[in-house]
PDB file of N, CA and C in Angstrom:
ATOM      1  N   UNK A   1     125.970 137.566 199.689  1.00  0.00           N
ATOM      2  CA  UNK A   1     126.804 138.367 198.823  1.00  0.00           C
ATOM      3  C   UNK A   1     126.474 138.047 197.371  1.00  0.00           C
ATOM      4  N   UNK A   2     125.881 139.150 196.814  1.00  0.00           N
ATOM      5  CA  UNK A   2     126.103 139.011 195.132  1.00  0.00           C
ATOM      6  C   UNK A   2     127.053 138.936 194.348  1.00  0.00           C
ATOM      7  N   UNK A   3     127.227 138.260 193.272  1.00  0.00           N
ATOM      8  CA  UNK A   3     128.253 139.040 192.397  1.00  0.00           C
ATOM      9  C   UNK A   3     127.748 139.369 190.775  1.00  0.00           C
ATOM     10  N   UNK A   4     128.375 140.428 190.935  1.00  0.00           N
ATOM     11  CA  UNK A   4     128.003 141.115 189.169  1.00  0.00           C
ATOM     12  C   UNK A   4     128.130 139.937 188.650  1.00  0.00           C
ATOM     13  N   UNK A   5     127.121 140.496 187.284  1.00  0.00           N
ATOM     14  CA  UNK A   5     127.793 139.782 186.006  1.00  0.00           C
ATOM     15  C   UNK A   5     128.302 139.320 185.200  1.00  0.00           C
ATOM     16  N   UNK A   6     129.251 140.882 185.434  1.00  0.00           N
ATOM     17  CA  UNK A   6     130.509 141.087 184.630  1.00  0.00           C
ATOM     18  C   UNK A   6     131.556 139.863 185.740  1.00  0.00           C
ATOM     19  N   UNK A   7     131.377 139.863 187.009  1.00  0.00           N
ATOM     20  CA  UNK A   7     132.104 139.232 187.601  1.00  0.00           C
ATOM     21  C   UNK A   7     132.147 137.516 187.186  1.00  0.00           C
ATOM     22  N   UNK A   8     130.731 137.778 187.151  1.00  0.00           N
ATOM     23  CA  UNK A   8     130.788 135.877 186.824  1.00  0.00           C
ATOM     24  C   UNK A   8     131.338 135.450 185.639  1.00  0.00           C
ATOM     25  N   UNK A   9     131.277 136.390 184.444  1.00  0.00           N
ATOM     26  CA  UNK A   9     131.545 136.289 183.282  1.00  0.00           C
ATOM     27  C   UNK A   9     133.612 135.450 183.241  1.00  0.00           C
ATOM     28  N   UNK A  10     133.757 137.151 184.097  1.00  0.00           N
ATOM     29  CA  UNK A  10     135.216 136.914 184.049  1.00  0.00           C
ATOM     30  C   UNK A  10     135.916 135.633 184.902  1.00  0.00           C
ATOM     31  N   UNK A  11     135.152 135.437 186.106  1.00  0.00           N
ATOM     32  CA  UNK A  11     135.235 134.074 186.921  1.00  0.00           C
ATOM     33  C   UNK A  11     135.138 132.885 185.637  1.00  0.00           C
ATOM     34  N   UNK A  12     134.401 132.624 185.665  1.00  0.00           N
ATOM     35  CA  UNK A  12     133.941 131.541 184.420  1.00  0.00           C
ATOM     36  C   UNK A  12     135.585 132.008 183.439  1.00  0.00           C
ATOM     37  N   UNK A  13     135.272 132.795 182.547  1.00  0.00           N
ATOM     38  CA  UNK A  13     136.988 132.659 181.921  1.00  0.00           C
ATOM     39  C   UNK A  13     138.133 132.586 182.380  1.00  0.00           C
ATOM     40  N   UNK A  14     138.423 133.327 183.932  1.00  0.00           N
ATOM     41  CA  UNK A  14     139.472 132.967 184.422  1.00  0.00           C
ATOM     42  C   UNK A  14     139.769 131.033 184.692  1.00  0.00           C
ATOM     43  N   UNK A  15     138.827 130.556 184.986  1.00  0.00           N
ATOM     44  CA  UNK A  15     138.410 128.917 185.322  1.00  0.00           C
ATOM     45  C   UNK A  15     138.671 128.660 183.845  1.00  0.00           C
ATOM     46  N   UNK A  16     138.085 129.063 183.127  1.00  0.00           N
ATOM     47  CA  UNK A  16     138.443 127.640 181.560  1.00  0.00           C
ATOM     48  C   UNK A  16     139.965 127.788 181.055  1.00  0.00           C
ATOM     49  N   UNK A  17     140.375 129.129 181.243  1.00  0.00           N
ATOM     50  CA  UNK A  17     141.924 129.469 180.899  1.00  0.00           C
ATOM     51  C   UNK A  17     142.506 128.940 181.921  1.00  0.00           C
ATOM     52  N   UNK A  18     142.619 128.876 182.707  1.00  0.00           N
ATOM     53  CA  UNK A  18     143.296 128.163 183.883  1.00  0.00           C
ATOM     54  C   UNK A  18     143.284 126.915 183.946  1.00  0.00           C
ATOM     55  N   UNK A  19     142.109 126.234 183.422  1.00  0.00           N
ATOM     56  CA  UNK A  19     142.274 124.922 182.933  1.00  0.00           C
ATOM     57  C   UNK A  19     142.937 124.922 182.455  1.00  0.00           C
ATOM     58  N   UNK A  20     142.991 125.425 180.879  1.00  0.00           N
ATOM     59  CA  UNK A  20     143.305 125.232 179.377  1.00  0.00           C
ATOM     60  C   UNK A  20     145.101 125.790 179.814  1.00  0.00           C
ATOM     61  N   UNK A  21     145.548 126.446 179.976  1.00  0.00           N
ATOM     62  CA  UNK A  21     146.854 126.495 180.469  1.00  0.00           C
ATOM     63  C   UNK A  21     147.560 126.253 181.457  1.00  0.00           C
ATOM     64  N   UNK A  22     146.987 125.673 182.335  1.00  0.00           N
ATOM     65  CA  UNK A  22     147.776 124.847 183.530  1.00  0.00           C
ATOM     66  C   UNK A  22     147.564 123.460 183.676  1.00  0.00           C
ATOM     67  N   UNK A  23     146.420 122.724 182.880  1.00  0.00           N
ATOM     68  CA  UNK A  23     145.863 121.471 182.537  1.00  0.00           C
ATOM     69  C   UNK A  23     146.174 121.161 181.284  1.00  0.00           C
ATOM     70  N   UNK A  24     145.509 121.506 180.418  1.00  0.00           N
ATOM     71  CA  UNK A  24     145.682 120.806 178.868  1.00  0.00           C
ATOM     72  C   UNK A  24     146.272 120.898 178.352  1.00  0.00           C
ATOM     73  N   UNK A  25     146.491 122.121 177.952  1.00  0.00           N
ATOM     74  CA  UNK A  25     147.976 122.406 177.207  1.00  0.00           C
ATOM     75  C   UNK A  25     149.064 122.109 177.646  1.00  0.00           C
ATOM     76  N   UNK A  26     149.873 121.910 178.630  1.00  0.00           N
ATOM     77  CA  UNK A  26     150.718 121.711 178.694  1.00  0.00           C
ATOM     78  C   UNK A  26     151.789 120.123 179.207  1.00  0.00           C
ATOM     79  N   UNK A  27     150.003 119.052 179.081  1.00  0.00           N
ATOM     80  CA  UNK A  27     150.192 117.994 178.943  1.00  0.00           C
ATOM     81  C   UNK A  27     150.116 117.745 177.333  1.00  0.00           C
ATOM     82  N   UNK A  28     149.545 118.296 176.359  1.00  0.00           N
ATOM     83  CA  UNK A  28     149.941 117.586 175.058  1.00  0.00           C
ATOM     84  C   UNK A  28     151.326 117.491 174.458  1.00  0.00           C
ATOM     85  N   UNK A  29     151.209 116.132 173.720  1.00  0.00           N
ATOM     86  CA  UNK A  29     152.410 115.396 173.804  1.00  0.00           C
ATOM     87  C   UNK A  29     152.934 116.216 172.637  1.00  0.00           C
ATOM     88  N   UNK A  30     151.875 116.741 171.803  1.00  0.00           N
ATOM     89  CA  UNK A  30     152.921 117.684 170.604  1.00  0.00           C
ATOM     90  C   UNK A  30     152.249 119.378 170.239  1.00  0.00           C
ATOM     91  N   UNK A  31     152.550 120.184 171.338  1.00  0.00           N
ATOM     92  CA  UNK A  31     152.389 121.688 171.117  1.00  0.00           C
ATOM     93  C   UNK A  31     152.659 121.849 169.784  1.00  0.00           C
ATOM     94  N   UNK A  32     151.293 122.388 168.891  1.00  0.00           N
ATOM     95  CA  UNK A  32     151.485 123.203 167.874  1.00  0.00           C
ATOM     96  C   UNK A  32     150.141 123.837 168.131  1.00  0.00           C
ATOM     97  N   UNK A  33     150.516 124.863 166.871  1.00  0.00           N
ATOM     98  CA  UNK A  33     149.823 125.859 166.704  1.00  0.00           C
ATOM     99  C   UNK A  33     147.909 125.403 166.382  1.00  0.00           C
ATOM    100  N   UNK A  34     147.911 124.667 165.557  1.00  0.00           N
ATOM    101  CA  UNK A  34     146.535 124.162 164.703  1.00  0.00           C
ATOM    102  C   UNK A  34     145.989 123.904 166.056  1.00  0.00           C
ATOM    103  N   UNK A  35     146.713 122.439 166.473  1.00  0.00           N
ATOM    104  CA  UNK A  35     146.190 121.824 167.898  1.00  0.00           C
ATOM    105  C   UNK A  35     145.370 122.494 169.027  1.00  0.00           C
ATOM    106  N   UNK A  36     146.684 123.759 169.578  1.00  0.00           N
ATOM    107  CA  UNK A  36     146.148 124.627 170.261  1.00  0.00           C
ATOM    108  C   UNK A  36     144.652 125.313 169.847  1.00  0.00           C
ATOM    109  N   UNK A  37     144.763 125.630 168.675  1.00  0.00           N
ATOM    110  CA  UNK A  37     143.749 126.522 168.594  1.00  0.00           C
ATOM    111  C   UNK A  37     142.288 125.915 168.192  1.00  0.00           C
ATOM    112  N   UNK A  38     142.332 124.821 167.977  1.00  0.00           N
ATOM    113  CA  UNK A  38     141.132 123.444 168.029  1.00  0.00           C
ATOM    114  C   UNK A  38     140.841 123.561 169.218  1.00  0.00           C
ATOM    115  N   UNK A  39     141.486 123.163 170.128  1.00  0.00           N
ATOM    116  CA  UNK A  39     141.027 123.233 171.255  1.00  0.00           C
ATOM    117  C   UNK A  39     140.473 124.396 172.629  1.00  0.00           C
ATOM    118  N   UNK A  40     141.265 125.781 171.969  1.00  0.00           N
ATOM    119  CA  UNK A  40     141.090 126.821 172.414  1.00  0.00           C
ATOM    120  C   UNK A  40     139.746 127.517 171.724  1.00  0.00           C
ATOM    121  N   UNK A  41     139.068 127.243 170.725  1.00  0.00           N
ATOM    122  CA  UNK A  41     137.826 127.466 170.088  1.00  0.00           C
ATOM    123  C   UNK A  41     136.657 126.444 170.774  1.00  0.00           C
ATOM    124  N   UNK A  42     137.143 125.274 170.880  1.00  0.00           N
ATOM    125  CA  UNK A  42     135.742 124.228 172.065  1.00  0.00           C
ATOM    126  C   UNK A  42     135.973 124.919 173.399  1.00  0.00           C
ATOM    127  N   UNK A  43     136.862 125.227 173.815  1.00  0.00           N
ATOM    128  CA  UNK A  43     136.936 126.217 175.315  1.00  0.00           C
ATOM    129  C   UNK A  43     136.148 127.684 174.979  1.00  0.00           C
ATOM    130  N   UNK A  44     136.198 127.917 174.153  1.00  0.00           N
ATOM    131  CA  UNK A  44     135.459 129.176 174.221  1.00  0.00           C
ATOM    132  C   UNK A  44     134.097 129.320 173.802  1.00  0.00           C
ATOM    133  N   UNK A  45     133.808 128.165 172.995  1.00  0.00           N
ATOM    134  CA  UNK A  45     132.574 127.529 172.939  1.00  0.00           C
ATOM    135  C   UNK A  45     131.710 127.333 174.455  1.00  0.00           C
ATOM    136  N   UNK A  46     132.454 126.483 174.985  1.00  0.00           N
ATOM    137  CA  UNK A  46     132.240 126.109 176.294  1.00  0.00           C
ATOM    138  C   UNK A  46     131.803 127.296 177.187  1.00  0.00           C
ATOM    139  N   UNK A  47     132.659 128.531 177.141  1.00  0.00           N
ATOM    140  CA  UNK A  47     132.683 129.761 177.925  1.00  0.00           C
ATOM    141  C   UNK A  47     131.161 130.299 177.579  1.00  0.00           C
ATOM    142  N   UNK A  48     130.814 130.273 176.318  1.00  0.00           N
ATOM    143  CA  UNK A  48     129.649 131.088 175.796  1.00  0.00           C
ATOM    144  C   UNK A  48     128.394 129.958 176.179  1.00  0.00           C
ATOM    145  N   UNK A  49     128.412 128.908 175.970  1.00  0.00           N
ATOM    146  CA  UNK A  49     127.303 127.894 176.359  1.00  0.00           C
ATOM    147  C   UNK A  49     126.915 128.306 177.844  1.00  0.00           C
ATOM    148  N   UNK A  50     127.899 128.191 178.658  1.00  0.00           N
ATOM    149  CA  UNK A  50     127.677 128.567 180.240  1.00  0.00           C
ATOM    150  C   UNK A  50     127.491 129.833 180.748  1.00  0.00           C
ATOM    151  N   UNK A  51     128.041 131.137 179.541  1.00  0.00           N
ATOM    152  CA  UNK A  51     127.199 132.457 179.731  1.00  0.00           C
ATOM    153  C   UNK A  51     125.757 132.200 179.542  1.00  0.00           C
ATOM    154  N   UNK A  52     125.559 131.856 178.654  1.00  0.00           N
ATOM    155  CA  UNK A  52     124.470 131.863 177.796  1.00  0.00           C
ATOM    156  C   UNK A  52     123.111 131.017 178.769  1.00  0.00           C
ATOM    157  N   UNK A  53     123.599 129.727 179.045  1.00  0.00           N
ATOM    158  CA  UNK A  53     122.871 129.252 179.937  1.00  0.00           C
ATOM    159  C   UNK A  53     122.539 130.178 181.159  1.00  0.00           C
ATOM    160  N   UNK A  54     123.650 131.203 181.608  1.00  0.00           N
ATOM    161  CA  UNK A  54     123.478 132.374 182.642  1.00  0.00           C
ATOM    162  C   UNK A  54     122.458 133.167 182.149  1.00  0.00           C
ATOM    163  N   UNK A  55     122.848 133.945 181.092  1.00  0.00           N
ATOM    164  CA  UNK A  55     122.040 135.272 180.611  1.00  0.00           C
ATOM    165  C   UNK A  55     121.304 135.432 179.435  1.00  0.00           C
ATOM    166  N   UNK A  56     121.424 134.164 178.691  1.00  0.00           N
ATOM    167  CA  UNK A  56     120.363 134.587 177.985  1.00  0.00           C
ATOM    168  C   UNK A  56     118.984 134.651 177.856  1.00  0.00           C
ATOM    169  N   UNK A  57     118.537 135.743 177.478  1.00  0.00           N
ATOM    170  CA  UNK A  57     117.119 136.600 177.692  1.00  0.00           C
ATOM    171  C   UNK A  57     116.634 136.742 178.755  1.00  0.00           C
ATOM    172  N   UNK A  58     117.732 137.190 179.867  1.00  0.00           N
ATOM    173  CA  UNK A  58     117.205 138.097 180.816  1.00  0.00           C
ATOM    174  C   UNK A  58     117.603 139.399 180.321  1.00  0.00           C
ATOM    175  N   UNK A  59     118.247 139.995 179.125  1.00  0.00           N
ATOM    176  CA  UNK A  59     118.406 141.488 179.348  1.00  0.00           C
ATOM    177  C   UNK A  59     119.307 142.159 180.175  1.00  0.00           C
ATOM    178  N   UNK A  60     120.278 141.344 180.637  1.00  0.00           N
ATOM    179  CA  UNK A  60     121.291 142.141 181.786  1.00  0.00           C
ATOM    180  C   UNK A  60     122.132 142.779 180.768  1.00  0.00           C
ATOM    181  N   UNK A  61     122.511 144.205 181.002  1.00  0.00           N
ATOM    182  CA  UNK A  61     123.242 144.807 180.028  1.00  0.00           C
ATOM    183  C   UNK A  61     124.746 144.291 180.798  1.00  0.00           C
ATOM    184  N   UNK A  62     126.004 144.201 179.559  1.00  0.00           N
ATOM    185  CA  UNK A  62     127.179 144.404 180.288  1.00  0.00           C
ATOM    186  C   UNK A  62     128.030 144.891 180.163  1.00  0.00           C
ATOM    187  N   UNK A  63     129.006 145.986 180.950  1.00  0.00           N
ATOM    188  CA  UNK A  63     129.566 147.155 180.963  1.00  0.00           C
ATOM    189  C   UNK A  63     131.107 146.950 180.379  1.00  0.00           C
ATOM    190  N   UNK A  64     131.503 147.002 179.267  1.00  0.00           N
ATOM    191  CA  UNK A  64     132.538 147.378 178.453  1.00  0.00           C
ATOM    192  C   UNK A  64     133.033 148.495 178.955  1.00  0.00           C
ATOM    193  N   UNK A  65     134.413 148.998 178.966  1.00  0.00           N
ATOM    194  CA  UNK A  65     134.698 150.240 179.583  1.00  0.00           C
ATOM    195  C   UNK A  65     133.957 151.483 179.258  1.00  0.00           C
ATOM    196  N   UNK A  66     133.393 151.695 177.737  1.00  0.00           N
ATOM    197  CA  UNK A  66     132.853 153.259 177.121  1.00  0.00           C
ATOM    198  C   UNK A  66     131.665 153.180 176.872  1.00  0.00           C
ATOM    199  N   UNK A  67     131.032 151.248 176.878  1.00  0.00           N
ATOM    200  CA  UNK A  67     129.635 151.374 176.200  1.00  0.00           C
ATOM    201  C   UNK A  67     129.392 149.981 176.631  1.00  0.00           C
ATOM    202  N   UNK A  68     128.305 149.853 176.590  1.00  0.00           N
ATOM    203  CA  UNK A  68     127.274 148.932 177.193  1.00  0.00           C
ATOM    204  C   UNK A  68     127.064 147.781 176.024  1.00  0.00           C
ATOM    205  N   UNK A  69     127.106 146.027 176.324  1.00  0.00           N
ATOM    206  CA  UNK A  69     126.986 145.443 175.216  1.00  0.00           C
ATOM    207  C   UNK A  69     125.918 144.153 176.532  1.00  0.00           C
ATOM    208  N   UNK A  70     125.870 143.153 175.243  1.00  0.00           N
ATOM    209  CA  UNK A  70     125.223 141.676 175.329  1.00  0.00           C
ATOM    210  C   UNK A  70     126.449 140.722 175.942  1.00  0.00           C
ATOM    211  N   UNK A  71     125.867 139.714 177.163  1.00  0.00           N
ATOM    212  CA  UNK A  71     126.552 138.728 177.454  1.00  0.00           C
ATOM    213  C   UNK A  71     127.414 137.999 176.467  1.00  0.00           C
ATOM    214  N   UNK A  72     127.068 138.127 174.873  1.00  0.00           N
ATOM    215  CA  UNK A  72     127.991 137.320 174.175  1.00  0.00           C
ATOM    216  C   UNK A  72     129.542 138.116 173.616  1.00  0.00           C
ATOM    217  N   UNK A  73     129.067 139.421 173.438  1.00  0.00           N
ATOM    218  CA  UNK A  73     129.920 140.065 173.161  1.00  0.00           C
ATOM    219  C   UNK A  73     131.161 140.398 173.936  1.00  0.00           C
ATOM    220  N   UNK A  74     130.436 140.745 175.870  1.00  0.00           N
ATOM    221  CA  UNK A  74     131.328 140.480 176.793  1.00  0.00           C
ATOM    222  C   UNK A  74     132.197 139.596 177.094  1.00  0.00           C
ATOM    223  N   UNK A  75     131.391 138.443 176.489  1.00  0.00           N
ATOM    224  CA  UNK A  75     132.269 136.755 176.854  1.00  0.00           C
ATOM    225  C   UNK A  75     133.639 136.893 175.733  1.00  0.00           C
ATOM    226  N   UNK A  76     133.103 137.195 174.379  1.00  0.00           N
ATOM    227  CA  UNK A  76     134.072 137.054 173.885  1.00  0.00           C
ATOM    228  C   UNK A  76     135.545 137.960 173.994  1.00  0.00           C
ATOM    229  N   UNK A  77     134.997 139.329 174.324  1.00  0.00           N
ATOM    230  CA  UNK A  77     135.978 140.284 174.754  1.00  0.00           C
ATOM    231  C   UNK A  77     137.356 140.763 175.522  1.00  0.00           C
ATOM    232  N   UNK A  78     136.342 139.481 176.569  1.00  0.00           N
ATOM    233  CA  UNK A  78     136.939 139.561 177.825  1.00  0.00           C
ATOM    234  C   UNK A  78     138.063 137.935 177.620  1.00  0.00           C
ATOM    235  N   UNK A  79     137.304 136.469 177.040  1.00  0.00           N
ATOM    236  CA  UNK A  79     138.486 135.653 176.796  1.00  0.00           C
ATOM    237  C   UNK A  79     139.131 136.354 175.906  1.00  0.00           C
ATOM    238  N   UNK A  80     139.282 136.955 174.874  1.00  0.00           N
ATOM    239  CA  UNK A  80     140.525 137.591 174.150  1.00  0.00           C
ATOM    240  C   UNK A  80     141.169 138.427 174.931  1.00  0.00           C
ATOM    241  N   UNK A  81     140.527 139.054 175.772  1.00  0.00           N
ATOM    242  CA  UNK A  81     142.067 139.740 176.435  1.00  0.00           C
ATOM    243  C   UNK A  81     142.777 139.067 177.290  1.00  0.00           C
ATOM    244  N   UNK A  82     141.891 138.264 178.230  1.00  0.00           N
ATOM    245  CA  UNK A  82     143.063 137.312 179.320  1.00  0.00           C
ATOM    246  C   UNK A  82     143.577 136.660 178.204  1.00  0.00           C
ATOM    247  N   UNK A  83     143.387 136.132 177.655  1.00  0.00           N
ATOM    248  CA  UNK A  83     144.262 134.844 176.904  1.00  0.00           C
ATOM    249  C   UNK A  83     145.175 135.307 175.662  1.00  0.00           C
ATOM    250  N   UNK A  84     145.260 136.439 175.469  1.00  0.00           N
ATOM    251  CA  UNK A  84     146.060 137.003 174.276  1.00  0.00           C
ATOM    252  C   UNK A  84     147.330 137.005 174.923  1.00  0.00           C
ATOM    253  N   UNK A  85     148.086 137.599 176.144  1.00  0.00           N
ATOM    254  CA  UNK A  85     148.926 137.551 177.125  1.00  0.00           C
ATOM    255  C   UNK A  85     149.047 135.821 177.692  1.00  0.00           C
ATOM    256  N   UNK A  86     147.885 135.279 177.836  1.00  0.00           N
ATOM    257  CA  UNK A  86     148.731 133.908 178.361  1.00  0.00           C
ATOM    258  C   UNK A  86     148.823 132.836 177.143  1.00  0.00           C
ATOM    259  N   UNK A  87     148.550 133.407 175.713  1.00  0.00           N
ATOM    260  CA  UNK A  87     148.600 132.835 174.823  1.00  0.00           C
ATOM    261  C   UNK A  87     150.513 132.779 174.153  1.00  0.00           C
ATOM    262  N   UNK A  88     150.627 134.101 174.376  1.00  0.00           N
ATOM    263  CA  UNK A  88     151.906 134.837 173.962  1.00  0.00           C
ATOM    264  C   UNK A  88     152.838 133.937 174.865  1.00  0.00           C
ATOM    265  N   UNK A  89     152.537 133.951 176.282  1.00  0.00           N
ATOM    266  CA  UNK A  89     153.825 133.662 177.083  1.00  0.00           C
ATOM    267  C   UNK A  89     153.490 131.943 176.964  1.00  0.00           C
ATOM    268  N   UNK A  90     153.022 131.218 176.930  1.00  0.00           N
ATOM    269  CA  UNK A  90     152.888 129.938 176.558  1.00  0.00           C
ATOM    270  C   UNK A  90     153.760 129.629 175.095  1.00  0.00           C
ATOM    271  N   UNK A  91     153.053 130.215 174.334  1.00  0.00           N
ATOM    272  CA  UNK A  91     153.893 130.111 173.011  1.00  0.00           C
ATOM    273  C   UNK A  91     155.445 130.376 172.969  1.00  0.00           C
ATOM    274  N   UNK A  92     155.786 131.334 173.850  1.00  0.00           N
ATOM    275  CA  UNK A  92     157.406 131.517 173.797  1.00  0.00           C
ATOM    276  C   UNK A  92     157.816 130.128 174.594  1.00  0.00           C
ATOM    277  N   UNK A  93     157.031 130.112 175.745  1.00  0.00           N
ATOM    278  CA  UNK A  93     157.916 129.236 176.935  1.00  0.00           C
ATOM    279  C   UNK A  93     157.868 127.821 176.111  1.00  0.00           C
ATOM    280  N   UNK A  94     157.104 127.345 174.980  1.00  0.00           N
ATOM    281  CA  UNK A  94     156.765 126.015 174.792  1.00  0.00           C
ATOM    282  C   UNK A  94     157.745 125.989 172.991  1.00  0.00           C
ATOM    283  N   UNK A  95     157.975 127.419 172.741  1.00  0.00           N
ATOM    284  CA  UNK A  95     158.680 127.065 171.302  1.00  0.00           C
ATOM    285  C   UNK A  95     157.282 126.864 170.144  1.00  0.00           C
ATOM    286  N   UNK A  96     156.249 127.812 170.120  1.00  0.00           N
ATOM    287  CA  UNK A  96     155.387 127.063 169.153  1.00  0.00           C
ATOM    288  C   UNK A  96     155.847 128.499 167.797  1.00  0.00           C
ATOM    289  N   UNK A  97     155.871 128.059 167.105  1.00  0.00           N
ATOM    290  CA  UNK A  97     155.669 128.877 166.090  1.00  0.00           C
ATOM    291  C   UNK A  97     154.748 129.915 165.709  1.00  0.00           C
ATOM    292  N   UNK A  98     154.576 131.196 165.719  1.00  0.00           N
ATOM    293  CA  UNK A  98     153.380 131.660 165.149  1.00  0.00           C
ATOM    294  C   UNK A  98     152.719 132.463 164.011  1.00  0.00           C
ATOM    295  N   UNK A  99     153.730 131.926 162.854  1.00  0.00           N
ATOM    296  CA  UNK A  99     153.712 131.734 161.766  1.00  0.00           C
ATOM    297  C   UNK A  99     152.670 130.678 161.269  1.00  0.00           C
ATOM    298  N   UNK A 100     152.426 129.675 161.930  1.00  0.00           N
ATOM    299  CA  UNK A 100     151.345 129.015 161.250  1.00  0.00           C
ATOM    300  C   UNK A 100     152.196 127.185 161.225  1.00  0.00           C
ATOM    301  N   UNK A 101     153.592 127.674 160.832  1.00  0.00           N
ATOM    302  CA  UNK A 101     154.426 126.469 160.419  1.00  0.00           C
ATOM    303  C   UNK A 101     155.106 125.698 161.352  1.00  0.00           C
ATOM    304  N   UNK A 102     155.015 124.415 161.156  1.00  0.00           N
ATOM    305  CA  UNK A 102     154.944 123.582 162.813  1.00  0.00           C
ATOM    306  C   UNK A 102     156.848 122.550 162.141  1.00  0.00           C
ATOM    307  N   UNK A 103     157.450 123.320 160.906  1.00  0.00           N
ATOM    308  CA  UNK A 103     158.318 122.784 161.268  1.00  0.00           C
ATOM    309  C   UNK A 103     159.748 123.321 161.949  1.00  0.00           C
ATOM    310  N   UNK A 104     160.856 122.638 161.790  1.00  0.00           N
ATOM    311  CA  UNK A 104     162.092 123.271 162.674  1.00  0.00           C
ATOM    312  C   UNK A 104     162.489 124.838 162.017  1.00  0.00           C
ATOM    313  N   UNK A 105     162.632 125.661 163.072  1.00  0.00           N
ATOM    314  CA  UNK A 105     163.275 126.980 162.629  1.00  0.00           C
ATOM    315  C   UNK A 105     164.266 127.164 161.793  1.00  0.00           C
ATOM    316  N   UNK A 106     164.900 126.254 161.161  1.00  0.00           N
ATOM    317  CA  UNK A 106     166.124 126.151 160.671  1.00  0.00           C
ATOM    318  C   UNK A 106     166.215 126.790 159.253  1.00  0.00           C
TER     319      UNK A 106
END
């Protein structure tokens, strides 16, 4: 059994987000905003190293819903949409601010 590209792509991000929100994040001892997103930029680093090690310069085109792009563009596309939704519901369930400002609401 094969699997697309596009499949592995999204496999591979479903796996680092699934880390990154059922593993890491929600063992650090102080949820903020900066933190999170330090670490959510080396995860996506990570995502593109291991595309990249996949596809780069073989030429596999990959299918965006209207138009056809590059493994890097897909990678990035595709972690912004899973993780924009599990970014949101993390942030409510954990109280992070997303304003930027990590002190009390008060």
């Amino acid at each position: 059994m094969s699997v697309s590209p596009e499949a592995q792509i999204l496999i591979l991000v479903g796996l680092i987000l699934a880390v990154a929100y059922l593993g890491i994040f929600p063992t650090l001892e102080e949820k903020i905003l900066n933190k999170l997103m330090v670490i959510d930029f080396g995860l996506n680093v990570l995502a593109l190293i291991v595309a990249g090690a996949w596809f780069w310069g073989t030429g596999v085109p990959f299918t965006l819903v209207f138009f056809e792009t590059n493994w890097v563009v897909f990678t990035i596309v595709c972690y912004a949409i899973i993780e924009i939704p599990l970014f949101l519901w993390f942030a409510k369930a954990h109280g992070i601010r997303l304003d930027g400002r990590d002190d009390d609401p008060d």
